[in-house]
N, C-alpha and C. Protein backbone atom coordinates (compact mmCIF):
# COMPACT_ATOMS: atom_id res chain seq x y z
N UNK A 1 128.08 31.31 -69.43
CA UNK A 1 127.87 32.53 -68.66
C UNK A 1 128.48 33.73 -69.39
N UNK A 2 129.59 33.84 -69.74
CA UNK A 2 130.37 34.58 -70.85
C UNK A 2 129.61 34.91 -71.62
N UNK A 3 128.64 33.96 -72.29
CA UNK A 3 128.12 34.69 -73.89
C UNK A 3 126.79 35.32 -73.05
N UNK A 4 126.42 34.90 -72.38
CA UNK A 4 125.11 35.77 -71.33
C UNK A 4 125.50 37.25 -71.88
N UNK A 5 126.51 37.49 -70.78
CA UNK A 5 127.77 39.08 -70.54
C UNK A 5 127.55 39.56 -71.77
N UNK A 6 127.83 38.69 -72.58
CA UNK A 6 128.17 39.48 -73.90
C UNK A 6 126.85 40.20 -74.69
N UNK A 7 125.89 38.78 -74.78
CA UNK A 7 124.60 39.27 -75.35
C UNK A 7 123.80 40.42 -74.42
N UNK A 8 123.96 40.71 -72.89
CA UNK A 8 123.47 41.50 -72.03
C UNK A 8 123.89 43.10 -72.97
N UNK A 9 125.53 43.14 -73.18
CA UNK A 9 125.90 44.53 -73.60
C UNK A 9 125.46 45.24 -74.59
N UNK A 10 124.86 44.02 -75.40
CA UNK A 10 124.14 44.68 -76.51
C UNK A 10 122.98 45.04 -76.54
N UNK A 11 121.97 44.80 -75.32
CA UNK A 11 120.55 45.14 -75.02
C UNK A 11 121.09 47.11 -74.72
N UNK A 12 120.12 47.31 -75.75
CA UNK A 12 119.75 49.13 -75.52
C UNK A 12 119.58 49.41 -74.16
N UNK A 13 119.92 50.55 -73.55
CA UNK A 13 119.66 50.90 -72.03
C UNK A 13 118.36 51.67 -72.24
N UNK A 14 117.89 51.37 -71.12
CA UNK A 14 116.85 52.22 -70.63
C UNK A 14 117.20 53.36 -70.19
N UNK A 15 116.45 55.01 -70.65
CA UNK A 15 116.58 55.96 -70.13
C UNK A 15 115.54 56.43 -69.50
N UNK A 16 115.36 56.74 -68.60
CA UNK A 16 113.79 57.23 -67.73
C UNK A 16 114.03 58.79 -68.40
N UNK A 17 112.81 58.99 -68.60
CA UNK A 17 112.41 60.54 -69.00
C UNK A 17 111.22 60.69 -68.65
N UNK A 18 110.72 61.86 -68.38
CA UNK A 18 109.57 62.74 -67.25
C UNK A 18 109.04 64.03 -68.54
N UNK A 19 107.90 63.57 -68.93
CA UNK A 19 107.32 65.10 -69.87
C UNK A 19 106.29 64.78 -69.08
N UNK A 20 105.54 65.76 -68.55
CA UNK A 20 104.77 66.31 -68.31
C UNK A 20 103.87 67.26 -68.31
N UNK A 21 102.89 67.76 -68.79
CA UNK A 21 101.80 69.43 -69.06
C UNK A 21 101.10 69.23 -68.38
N UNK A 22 100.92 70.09 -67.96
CA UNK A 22 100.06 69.94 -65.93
C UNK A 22 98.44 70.80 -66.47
N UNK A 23 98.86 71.88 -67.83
CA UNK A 23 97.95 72.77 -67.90
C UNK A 23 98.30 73.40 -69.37
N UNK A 24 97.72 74.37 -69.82
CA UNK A 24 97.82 74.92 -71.36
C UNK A 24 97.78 76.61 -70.47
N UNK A 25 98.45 77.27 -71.59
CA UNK A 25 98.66 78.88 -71.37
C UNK A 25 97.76 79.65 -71.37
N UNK A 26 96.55 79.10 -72.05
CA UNK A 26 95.21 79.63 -71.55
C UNK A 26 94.69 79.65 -70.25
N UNK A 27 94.93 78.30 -69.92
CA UNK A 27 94.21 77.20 -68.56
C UNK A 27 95.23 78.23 -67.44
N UNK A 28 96.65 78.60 -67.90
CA UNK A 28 96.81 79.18 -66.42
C UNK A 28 96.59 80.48 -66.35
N UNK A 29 96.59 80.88 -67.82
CA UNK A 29 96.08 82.61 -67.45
C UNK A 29 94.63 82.78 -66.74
N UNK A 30 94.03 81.85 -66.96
CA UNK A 30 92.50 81.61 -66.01
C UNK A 30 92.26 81.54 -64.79
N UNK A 31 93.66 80.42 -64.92
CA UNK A 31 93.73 80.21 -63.11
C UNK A 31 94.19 81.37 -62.33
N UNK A 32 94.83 81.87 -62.84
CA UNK A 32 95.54 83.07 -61.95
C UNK A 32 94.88 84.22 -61.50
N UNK A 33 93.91 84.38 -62.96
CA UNK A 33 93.15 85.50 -62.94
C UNK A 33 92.03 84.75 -63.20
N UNK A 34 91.04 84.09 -62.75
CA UNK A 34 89.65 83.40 -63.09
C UNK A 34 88.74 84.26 -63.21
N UNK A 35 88.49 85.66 -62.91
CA UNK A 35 87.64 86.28 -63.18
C UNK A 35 87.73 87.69 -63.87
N UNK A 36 88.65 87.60 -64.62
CA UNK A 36 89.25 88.13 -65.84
C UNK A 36 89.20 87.81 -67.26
N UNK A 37 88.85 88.45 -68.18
CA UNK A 37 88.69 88.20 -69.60
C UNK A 37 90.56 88.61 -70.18
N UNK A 38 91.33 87.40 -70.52
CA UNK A 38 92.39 87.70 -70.54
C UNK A 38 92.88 87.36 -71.88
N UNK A 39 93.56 88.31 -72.89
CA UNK A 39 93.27 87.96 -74.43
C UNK A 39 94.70 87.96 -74.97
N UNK A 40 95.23 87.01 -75.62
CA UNK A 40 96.69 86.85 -75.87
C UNK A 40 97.05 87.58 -76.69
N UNK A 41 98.40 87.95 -76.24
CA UNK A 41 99.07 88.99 -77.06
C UNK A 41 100.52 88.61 -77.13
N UNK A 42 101.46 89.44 -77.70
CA UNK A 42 102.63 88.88 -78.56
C UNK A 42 103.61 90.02 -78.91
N UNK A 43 104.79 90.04 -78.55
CA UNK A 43 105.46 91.76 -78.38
C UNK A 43 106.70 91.43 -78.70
N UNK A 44 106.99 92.18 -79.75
CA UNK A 44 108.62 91.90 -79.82
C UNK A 44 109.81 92.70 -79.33
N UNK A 45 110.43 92.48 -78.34
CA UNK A 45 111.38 93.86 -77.76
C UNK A 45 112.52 94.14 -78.47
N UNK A 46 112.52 95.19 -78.34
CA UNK A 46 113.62 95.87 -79.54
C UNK A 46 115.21 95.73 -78.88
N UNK A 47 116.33 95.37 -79.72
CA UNK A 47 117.78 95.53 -79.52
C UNK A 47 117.63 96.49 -77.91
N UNK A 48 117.22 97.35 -77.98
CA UNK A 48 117.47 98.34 -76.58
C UNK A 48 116.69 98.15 -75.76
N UNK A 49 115.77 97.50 -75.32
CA UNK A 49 115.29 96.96 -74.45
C UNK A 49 115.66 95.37 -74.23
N UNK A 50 116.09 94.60 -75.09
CA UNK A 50 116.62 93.56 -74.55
C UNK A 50 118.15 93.97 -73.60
N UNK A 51 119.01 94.74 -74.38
CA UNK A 51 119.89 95.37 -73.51
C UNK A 51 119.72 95.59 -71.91
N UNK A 52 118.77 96.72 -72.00
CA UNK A 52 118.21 97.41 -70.67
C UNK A 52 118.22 96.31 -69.68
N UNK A 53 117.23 95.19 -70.18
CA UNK A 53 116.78 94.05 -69.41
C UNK A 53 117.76 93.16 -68.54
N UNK A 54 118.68 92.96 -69.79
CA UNK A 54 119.86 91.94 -69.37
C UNK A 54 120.69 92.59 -68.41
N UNK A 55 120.72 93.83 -68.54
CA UNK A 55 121.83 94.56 -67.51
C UNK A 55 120.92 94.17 -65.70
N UNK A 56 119.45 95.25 -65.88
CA UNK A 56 118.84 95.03 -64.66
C UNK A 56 118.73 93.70 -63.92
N UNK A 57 118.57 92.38 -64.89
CA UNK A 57 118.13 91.48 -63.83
C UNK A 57 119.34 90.49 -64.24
N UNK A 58 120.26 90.50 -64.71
CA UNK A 58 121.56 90.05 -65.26
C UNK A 58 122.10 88.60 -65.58
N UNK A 59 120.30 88.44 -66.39
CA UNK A 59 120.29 87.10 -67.59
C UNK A 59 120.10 87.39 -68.93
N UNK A 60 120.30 86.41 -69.63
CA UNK A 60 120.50 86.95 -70.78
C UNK A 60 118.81 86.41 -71.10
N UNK A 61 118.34 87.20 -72.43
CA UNK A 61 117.16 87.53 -72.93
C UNK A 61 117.53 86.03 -74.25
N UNK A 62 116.97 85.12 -74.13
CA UNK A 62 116.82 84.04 -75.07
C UNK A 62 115.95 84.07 -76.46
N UNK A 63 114.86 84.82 -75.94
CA UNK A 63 113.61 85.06 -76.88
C UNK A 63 113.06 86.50 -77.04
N UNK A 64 113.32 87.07 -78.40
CA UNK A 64 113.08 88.55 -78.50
C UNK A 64 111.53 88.47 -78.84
N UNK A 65 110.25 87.81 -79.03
CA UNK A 65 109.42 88.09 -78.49
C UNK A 65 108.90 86.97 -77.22
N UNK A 66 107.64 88.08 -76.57
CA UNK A 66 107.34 87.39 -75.98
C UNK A 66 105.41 87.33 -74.87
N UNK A 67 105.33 86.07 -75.12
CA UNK A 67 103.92 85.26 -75.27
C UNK A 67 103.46 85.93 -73.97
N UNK A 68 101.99 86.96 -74.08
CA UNK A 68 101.42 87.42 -72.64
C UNK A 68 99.77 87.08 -72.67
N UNK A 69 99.74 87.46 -72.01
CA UNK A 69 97.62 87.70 -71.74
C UNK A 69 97.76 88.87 -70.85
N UNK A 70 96.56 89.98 -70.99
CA UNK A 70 96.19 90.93 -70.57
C UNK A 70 94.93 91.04 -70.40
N UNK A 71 94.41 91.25 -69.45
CA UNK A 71 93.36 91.68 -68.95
C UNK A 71 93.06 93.44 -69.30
N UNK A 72 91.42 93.72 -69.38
CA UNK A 72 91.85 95.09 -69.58
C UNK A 72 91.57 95.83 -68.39
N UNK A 73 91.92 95.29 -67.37
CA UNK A 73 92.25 96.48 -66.08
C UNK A 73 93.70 95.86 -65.99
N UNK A 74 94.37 95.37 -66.65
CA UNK A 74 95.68 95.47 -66.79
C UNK A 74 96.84 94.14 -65.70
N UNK A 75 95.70 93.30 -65.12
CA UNK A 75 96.46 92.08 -64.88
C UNK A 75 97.00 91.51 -66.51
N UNK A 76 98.89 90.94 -66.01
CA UNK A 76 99.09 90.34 -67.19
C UNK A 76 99.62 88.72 -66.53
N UNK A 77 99.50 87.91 -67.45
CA UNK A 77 100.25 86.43 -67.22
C UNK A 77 101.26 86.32 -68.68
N UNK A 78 102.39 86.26 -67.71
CA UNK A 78 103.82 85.92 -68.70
C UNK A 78 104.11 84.82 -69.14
N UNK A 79 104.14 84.33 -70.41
CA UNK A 79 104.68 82.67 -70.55
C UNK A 79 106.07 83.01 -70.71
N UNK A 80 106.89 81.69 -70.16
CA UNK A 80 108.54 81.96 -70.39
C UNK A 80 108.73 80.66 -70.16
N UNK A 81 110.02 80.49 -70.69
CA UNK A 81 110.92 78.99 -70.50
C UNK A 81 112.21 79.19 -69.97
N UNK A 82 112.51 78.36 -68.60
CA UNK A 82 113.81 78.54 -68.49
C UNK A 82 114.25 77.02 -68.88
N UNK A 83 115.75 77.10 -68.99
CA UNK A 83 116.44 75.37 -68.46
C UNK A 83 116.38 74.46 -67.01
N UNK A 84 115.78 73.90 -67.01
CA UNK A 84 115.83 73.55 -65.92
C UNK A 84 117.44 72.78 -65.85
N UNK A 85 118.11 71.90 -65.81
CA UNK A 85 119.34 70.63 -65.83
C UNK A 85 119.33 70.32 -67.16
N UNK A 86 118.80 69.63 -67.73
CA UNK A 86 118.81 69.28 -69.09
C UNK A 86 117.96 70.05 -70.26
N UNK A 87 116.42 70.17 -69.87
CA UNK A 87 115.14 70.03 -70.51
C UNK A 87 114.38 71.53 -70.19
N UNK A 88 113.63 72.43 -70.87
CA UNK A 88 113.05 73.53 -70.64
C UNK A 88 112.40 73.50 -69.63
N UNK A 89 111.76 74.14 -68.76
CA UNK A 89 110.37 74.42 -67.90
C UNK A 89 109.92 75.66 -68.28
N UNK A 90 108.22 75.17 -68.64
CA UNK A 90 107.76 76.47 -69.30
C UNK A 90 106.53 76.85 -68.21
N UNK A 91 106.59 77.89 -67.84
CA UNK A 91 105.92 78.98 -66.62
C UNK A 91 104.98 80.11 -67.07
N UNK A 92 104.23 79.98 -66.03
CA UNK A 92 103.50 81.26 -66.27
C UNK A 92 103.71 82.09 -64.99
N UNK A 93 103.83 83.43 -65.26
CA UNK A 93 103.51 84.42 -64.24
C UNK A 93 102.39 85.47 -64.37
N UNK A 94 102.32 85.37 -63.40
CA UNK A 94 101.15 86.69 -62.75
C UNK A 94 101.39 87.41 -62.61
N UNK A 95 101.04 88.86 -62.88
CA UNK A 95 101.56 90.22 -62.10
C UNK A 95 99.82 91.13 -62.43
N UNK A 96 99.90 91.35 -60.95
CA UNK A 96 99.38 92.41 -60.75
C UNK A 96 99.16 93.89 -61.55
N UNK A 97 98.81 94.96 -61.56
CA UNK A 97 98.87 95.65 -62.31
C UNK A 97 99.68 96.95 -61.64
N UNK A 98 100.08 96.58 -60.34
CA UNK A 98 100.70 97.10 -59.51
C UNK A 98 101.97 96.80 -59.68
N UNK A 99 102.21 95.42 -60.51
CA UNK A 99 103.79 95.15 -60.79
C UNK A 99 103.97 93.76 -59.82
N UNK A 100 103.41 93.47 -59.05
CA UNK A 100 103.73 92.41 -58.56
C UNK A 100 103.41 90.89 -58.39
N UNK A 101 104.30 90.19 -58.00
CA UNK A 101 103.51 88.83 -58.78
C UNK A 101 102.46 88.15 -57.92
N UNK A 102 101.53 88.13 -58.67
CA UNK A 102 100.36 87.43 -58.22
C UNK A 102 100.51 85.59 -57.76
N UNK A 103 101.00 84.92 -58.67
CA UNK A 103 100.91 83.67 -59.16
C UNK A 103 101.59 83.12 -59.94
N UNK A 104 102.36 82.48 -59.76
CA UNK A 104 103.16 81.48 -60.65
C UNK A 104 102.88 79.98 -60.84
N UNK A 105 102.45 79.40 -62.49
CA UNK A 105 102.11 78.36 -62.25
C UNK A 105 102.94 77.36 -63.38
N UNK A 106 103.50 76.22 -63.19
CA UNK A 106 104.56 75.26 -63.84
C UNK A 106 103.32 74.80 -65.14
N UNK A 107 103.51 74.97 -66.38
CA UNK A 107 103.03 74.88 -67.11
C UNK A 107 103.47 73.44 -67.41
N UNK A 108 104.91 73.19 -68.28
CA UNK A 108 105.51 71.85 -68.61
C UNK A 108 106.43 71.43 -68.07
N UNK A 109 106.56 70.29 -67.59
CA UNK A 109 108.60 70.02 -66.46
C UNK A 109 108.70 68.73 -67.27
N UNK A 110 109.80 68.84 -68.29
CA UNK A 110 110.46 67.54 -68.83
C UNK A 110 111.43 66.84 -68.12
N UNK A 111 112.07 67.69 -66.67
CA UNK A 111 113.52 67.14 -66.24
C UNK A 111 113.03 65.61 -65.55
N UNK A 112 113.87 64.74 -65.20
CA UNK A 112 113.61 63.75 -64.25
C UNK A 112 113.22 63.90 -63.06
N UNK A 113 113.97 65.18 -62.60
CA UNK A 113 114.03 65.25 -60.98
C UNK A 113 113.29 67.03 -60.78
N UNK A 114 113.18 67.60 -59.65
CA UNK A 114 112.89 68.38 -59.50
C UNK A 114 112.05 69.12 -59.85
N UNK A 115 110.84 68.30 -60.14
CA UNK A 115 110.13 68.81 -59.93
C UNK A 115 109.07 69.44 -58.40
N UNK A 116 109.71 69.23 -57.58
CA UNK A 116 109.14 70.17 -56.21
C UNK A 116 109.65 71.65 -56.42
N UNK A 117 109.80 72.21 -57.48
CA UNK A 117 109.39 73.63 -57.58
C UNK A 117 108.07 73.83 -58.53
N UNK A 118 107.53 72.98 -58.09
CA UNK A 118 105.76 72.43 -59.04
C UNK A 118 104.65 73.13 -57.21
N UNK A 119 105.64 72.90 -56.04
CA UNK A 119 104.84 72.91 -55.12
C UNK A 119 104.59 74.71 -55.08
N UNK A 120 103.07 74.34 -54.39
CA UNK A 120 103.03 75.53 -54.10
C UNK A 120 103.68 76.35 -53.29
N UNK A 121 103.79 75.44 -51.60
CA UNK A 121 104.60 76.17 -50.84
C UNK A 121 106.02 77.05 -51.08
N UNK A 122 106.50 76.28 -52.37
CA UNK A 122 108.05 77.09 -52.90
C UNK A 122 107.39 78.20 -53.49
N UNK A 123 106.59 78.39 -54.47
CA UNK A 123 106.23 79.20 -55.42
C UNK A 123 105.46 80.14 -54.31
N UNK A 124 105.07 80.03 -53.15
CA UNK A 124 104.56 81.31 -52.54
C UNK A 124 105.76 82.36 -52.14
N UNK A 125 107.07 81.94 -52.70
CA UNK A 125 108.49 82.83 -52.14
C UNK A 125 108.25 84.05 -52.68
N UNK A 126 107.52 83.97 -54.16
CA UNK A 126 107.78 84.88 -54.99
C UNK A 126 106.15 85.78 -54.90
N UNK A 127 105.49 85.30 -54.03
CA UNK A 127 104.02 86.49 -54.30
C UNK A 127 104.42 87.67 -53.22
N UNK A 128 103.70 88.42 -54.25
CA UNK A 128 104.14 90.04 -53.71
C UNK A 128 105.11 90.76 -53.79
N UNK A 129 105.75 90.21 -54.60
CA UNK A 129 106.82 90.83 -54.81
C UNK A 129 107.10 91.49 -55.90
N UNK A 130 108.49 92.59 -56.37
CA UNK A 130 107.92 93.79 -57.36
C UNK A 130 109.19 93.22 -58.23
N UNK A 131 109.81 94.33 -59.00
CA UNK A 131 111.13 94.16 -59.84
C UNK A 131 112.01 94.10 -58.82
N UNK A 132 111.79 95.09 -57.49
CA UNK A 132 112.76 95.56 -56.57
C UNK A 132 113.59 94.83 -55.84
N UNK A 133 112.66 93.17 -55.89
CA UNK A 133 112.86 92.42 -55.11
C UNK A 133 113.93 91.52 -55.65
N UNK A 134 115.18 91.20 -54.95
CA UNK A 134 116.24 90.62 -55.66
C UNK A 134 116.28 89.80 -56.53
N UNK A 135 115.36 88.45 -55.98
CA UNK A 135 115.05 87.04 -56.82
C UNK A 135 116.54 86.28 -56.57
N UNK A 136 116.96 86.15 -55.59
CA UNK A 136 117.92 85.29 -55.50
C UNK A 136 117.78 84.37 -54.82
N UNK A 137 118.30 83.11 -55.26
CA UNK A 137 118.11 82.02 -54.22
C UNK A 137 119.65 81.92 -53.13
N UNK A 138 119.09 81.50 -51.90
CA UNK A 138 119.26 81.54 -51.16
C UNK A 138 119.35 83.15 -50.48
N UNK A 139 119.20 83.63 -50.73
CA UNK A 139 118.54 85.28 -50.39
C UNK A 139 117.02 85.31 -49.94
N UNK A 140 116.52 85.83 -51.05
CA UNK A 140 115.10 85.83 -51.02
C UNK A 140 114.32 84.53 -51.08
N UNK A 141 114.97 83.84 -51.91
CA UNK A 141 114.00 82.29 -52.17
C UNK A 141 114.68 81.44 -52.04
N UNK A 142 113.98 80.42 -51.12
CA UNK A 142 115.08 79.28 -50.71
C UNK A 142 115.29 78.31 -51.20
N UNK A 143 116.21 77.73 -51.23
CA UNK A 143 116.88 76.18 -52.86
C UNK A 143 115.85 75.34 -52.27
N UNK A 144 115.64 74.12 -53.16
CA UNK A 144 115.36 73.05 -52.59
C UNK A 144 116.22 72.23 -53.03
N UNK A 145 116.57 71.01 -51.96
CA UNK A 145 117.30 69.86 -52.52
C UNK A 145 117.04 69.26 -53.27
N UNK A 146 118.15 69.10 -54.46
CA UNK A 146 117.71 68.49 -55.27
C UNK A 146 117.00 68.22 -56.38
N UNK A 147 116.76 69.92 -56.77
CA UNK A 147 116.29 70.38 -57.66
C UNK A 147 116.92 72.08 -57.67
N UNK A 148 118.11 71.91 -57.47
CA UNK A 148 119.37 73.16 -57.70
C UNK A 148 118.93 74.42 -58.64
N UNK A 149 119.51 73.31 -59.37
CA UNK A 149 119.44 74.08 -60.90
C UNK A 149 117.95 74.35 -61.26
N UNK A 150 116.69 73.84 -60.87
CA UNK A 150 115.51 74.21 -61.69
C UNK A 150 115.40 75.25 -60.71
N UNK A 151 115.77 75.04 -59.48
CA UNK A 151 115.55 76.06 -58.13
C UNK A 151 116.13 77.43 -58.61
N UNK A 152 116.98 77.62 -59.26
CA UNK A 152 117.40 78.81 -59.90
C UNK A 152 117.39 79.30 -60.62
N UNK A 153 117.16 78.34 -61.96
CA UNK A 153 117.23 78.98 -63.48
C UNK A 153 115.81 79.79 -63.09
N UNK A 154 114.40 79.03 -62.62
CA UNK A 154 113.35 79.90 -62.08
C UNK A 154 113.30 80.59 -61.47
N UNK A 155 113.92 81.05 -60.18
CA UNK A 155 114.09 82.36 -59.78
C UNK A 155 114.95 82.95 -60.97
N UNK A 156 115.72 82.81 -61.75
CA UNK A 156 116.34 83.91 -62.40
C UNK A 156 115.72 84.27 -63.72
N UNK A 157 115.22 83.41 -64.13
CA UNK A 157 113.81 83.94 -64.89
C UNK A 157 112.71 84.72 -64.51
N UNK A 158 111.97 84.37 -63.49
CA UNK A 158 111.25 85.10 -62.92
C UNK A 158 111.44 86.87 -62.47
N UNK A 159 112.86 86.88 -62.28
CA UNK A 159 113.55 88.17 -62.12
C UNK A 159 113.94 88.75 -63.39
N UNK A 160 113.99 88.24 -64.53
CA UNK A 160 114.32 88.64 -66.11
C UNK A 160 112.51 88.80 -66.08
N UNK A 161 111.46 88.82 -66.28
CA UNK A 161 110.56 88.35 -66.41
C UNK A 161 109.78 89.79 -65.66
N UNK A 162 110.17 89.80 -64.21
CA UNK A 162 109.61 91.39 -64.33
C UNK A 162 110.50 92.15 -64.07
N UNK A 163 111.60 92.22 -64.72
CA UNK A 163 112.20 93.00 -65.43
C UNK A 163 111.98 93.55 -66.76
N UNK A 164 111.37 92.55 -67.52
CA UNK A 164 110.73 92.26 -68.88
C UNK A 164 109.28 93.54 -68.92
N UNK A 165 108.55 93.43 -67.67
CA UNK A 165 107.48 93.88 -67.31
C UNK A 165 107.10 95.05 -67.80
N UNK A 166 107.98 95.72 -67.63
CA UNK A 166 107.74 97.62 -67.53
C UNK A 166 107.56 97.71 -69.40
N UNK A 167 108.60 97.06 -69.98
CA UNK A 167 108.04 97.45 -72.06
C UNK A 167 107.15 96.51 -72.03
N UNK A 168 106.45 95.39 -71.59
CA UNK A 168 105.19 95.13 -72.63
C UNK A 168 104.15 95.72 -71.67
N UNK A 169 103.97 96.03 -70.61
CA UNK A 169 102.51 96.45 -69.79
C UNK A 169 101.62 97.54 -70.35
N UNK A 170 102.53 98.32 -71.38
CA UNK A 170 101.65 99.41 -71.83
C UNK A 170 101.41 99.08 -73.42
C-alpha cells in the first residue's frame, strides 16, 4: 500500500483550464452594429492622453494603441482586454455615436470560473450609458458571485474604455 502512496505522488496533476472564443472582432463589430459597414482601424494615444484617461476613469492604460471599427455615421466597437483572476478577457464595446454604450459582447474568457459576465442579463447594466456614468460595481453594476474579480476588472475597463472614447471618435 506504501509504494501505491508513493508511485500516486509522482503522477502529474491535473489542471482544468477554460479557453474559450465565442466570436472574432469582426463577428462582434457586426453583431452590434449588423447593419453597418464597419472598417478597422488602429490609433495610438499619445503620453497626454493616456494621462488624461487614467486620471478620469482611474485605471491605468495597459495598451497605448488601440483596436476599433467605425462605421461612417460614426457607431464605433472597442476591442480591449482586461484581467479577469488569472487569464485576459477580451471584449468588445459598442458606443453609439452619441457616446453611449450600445452593446457589449465577451469575445475570449480563459478563466475557469466566471464566466456569467458572458450573460446578457449582467451586460444589460451597462447599455445607455455615457462616460458620466460611474461604472462601479456595486453602485451602478451589480457583482456577481463568484466571478468578483472578472465582475470588476470589466466594469473598470469598460469605464477606461469610454473614457478612451472622446481621442479616437474623431
Amino acid at each position: 500500500m506504501l509504494e501505491l502512496l508513493i508511485s500516486l505522488q509522482n503522477l502529474p496533476i491535473a489542471l482544468v483550464a477554460r479557453a474559450e472564443v465565442f466570436m472574432s472582432e469582426e463577428q462582434a463589430a457586426h453583431l452590434i452594429f449588423p447593419n453597418k459597414i464597419m472598417a478597422p482601424k488602429t490609433t495610438e494615444l499619445s503620453p497626454d492622453q493616456i494621462k488624461i484617461i487614467e486620471k478620469k476613469s482611474n485605471e491605468t492604460v495597459r495598451q497605448k494603441k488601440v483596436k476599433f471599427f467605425i462605421s461612417p455615421t460614426g457607431e464605433m466597437v472597442v476591442i480591449d482586454q482586461v484581467l479577469g483572476k488569472h487569464e485576459f478577457i477580451t471584449y468588445a464595446v459598442g458606443i453609439e455615436p452619441s457616446g453611449k454604450v450600445k452593446q457589449i459582447e465577451i469575445l475570449e474568457y480563459k478563466e475557469t470560473y466566471g464566466l456569467e459576465i458572458k450573460r446578457e442579463s449582467w451586460l444589460k447594466q451597462f447599455y445607455g450609458k455615457n462616460k458620466e456614468a460611474p461604472f462601479k460595481l456595486n453602485e451602478d453594476i451589480k457583482n456577481i458571485g463568484g466571478a468578483t474579480l472578472s465582475s470588476k476588472h470589466l466594469t473598470d475597463g469598460v469605464r477606461r474604455i469610454m473614457n478612451t472614447y472622446e481621442f479616437i471618435r474623431s
